[in-house]
N, C-alpha and C. Protein backbone atom coordinates (compact mmCIF):
# COMPACT_ATOMS: atom_id res chain seq x y z
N UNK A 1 111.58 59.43 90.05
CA UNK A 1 111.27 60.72 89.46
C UNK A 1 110.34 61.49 90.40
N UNK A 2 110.72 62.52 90.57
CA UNK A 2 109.94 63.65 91.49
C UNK A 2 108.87 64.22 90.66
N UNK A 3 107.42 64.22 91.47
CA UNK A 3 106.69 65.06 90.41
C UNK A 3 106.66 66.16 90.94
N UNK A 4 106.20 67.56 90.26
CA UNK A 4 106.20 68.78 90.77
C UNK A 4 104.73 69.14 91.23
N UNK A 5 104.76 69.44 92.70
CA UNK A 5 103.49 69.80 93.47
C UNK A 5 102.94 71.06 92.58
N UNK A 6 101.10 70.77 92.21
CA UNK A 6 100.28 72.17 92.03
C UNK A 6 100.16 72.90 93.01
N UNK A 7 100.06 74.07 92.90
CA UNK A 7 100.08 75.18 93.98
C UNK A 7 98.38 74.81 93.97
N UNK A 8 97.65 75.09 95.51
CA UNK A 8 96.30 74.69 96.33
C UNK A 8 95.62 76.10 95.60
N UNK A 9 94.75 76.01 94.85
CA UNK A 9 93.95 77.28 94.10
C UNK A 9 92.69 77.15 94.81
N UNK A 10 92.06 78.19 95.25
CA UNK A 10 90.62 78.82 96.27
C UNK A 10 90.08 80.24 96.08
N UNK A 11 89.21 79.96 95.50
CA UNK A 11 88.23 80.94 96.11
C UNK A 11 87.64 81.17 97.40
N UNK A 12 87.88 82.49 98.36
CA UNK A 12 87.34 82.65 99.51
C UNK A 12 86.25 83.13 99.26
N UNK A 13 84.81 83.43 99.81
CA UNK A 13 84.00 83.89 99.82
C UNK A 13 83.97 84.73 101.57
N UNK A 14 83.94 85.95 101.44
CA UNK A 14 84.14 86.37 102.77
C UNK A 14 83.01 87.41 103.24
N UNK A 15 82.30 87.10 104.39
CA UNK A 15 81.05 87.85 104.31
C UNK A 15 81.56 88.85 105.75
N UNK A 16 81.01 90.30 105.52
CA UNK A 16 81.57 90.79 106.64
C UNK A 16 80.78 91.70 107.26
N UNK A 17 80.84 92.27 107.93
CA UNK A 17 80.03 93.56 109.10
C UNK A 17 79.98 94.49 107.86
N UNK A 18 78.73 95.03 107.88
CA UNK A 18 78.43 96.31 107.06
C UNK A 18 79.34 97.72 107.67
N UNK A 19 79.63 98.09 106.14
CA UNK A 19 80.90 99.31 106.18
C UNK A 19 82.35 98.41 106.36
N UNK A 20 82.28 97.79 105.98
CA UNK A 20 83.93 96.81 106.44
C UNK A 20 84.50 96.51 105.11
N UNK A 21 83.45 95.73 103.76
CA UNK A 21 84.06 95.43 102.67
C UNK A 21 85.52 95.76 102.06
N UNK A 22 85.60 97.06 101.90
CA UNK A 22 86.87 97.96 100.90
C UNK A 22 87.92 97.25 102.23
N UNK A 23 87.88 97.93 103.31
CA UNK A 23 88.77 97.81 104.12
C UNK A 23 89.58 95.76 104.54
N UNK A 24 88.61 95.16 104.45
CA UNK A 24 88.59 93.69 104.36
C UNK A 24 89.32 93.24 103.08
N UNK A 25 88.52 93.81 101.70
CA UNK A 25 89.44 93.59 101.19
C UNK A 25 90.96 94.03 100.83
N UNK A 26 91.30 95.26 101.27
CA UNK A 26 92.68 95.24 100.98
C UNK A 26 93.50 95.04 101.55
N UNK A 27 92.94 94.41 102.81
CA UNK A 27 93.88 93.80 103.84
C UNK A 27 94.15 92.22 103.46
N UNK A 28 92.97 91.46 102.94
CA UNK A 28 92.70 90.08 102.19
C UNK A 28 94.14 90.38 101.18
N UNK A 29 94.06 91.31 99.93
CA UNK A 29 94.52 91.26 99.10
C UNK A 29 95.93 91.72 99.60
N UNK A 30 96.37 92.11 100.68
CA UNK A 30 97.89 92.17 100.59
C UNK A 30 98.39 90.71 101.60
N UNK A 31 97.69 89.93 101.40
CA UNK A 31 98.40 88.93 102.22
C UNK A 31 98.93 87.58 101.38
N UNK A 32 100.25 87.43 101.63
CA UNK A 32 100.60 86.37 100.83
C UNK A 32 99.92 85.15 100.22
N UNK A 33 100.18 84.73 98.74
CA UNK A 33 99.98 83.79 98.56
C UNK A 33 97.92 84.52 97.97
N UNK A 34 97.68 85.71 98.60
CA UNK A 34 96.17 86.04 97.27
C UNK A 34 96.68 86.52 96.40
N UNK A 35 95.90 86.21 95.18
CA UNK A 35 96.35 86.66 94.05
C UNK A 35 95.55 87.91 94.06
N UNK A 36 94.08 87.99 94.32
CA UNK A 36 93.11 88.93 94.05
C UNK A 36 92.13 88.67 95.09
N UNK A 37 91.55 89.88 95.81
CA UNK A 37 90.28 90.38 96.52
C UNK A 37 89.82 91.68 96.10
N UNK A 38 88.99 91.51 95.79
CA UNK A 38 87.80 92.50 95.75
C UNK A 38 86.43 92.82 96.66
N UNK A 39 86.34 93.77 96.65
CA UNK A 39 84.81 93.76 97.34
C UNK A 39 83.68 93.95 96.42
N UNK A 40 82.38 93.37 96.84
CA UNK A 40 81.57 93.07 95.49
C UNK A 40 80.19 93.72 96.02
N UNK A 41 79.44 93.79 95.52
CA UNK A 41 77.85 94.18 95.77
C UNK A 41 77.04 92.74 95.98
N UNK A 42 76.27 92.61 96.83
CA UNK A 42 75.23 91.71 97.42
C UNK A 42 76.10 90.83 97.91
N UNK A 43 76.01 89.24 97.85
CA UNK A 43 76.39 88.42 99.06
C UNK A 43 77.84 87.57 98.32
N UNK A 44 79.04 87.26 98.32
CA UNK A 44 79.42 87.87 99.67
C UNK A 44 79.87 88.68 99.33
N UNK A 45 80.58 89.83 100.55
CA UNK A 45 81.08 91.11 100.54
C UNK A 45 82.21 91.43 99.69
N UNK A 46 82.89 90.15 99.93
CA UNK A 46 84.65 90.07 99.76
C UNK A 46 84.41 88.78 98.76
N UNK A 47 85.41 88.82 97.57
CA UNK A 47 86.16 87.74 97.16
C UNK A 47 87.12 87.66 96.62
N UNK A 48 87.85 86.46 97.16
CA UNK A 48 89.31 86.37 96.96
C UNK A 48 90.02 85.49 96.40
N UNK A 49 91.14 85.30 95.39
CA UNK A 49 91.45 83.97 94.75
C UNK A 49 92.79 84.03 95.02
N UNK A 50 93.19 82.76 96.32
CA UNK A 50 94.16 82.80 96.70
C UNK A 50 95.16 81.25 95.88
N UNK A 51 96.55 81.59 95.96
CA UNK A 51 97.04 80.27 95.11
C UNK A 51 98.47 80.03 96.42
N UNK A 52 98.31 78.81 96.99
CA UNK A 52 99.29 78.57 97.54
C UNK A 52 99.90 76.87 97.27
N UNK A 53 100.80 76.80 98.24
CA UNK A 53 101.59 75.56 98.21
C UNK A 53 100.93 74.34 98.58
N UNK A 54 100.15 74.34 99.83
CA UNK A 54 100.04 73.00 99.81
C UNK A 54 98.34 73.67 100.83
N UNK A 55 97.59 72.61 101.35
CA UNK A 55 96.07 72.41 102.19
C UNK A 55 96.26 73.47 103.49
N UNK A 56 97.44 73.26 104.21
CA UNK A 56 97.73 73.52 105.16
C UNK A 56 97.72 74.50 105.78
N UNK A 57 98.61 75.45 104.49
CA UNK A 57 98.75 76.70 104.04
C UNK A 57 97.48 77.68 103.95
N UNK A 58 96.74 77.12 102.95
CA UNK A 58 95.09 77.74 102.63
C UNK A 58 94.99 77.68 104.33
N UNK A 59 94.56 76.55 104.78
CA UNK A 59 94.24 76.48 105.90
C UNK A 59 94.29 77.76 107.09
N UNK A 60 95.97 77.71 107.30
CA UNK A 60 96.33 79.16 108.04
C UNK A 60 95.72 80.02 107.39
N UNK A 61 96.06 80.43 106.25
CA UNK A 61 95.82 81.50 105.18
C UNK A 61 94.16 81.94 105.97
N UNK A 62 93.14 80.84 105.83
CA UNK A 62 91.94 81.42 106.29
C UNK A 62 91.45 81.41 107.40
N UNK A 63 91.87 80.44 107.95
CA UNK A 63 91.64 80.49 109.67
C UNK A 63 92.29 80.85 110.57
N UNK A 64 93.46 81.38 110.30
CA UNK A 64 94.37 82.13 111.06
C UNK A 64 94.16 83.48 110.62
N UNK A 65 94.48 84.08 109.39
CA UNK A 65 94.72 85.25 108.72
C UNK A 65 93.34 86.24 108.45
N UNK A 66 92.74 85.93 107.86
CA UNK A 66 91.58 85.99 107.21
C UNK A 66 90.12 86.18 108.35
N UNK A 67 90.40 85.03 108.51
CA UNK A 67 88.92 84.72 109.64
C UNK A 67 89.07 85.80 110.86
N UNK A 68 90.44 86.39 110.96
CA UNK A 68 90.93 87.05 112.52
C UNK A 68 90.62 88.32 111.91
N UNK A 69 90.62 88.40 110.96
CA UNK A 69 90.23 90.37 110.55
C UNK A 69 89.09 90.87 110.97
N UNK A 70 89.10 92.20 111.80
CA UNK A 70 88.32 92.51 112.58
C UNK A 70 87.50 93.23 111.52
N UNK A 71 86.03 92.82 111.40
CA UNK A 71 84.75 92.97 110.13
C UNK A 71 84.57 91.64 109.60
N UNK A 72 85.09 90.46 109.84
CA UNK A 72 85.09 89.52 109.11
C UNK A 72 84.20 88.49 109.90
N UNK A 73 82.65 87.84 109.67
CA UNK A 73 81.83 87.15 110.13
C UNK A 73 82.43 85.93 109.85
N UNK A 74 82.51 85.80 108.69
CA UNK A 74 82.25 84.37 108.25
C UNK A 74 83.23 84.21 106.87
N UNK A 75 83.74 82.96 106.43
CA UNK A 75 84.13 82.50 105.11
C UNK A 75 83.92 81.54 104.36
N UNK A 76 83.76 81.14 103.62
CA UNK A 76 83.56 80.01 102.49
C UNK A 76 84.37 79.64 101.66
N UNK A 77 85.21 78.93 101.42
CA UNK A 77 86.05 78.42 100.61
C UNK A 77 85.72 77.45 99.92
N UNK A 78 86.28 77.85 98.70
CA UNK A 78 86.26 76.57 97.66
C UNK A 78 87.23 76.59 96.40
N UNK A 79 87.93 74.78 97.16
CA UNK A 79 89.27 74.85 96.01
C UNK A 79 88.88 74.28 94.66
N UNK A 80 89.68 75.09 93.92
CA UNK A 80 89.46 74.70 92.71
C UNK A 80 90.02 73.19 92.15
N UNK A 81 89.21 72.70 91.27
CA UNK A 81 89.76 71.52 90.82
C UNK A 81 91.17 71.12 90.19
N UNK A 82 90.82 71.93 89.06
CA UNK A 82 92.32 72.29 87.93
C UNK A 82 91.78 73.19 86.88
């Protein structure tokens, strides 16, 4: 019997260059696999709740995608349990 894989659930925490937020996030939020980014007041700038397939994925998702956006210092992730 096959079990059916949970999709990898995360919160990004994304801290960025002042004046960057709005723009960070709607670039965050049109990229596959986020459900939601917003930009927020005080620390961090950006947050995002992304739901994908498998570790790997998140992985690219933030260190490829995410981390490369020009305003973007730093990120924090954290997957959710269930």
């Amino acid at each position: 019997m096959q079990t059916k894989r949970r999709p990898v659930r995360a919160f990004i925490l994304i801290h960025v260059k002042a004046g960057r937020a709005k723009q960070v996030a709607q670039s965050v939020g049109a990229m596959p696999g986020v459900q939601i980014a917003r930009a927020c007041w005080g620390v961090p700038d950006v947050i995002a709740y992304a739901e994908v397939s498998s570790q790997r994925e998140l992985d690219d998702l933030v260190t490829v995608k995410i981390q490369e956006l020009e305003g973007v210092e730093r990120t924090d992730t954290h997957i959710a349990l269930d």
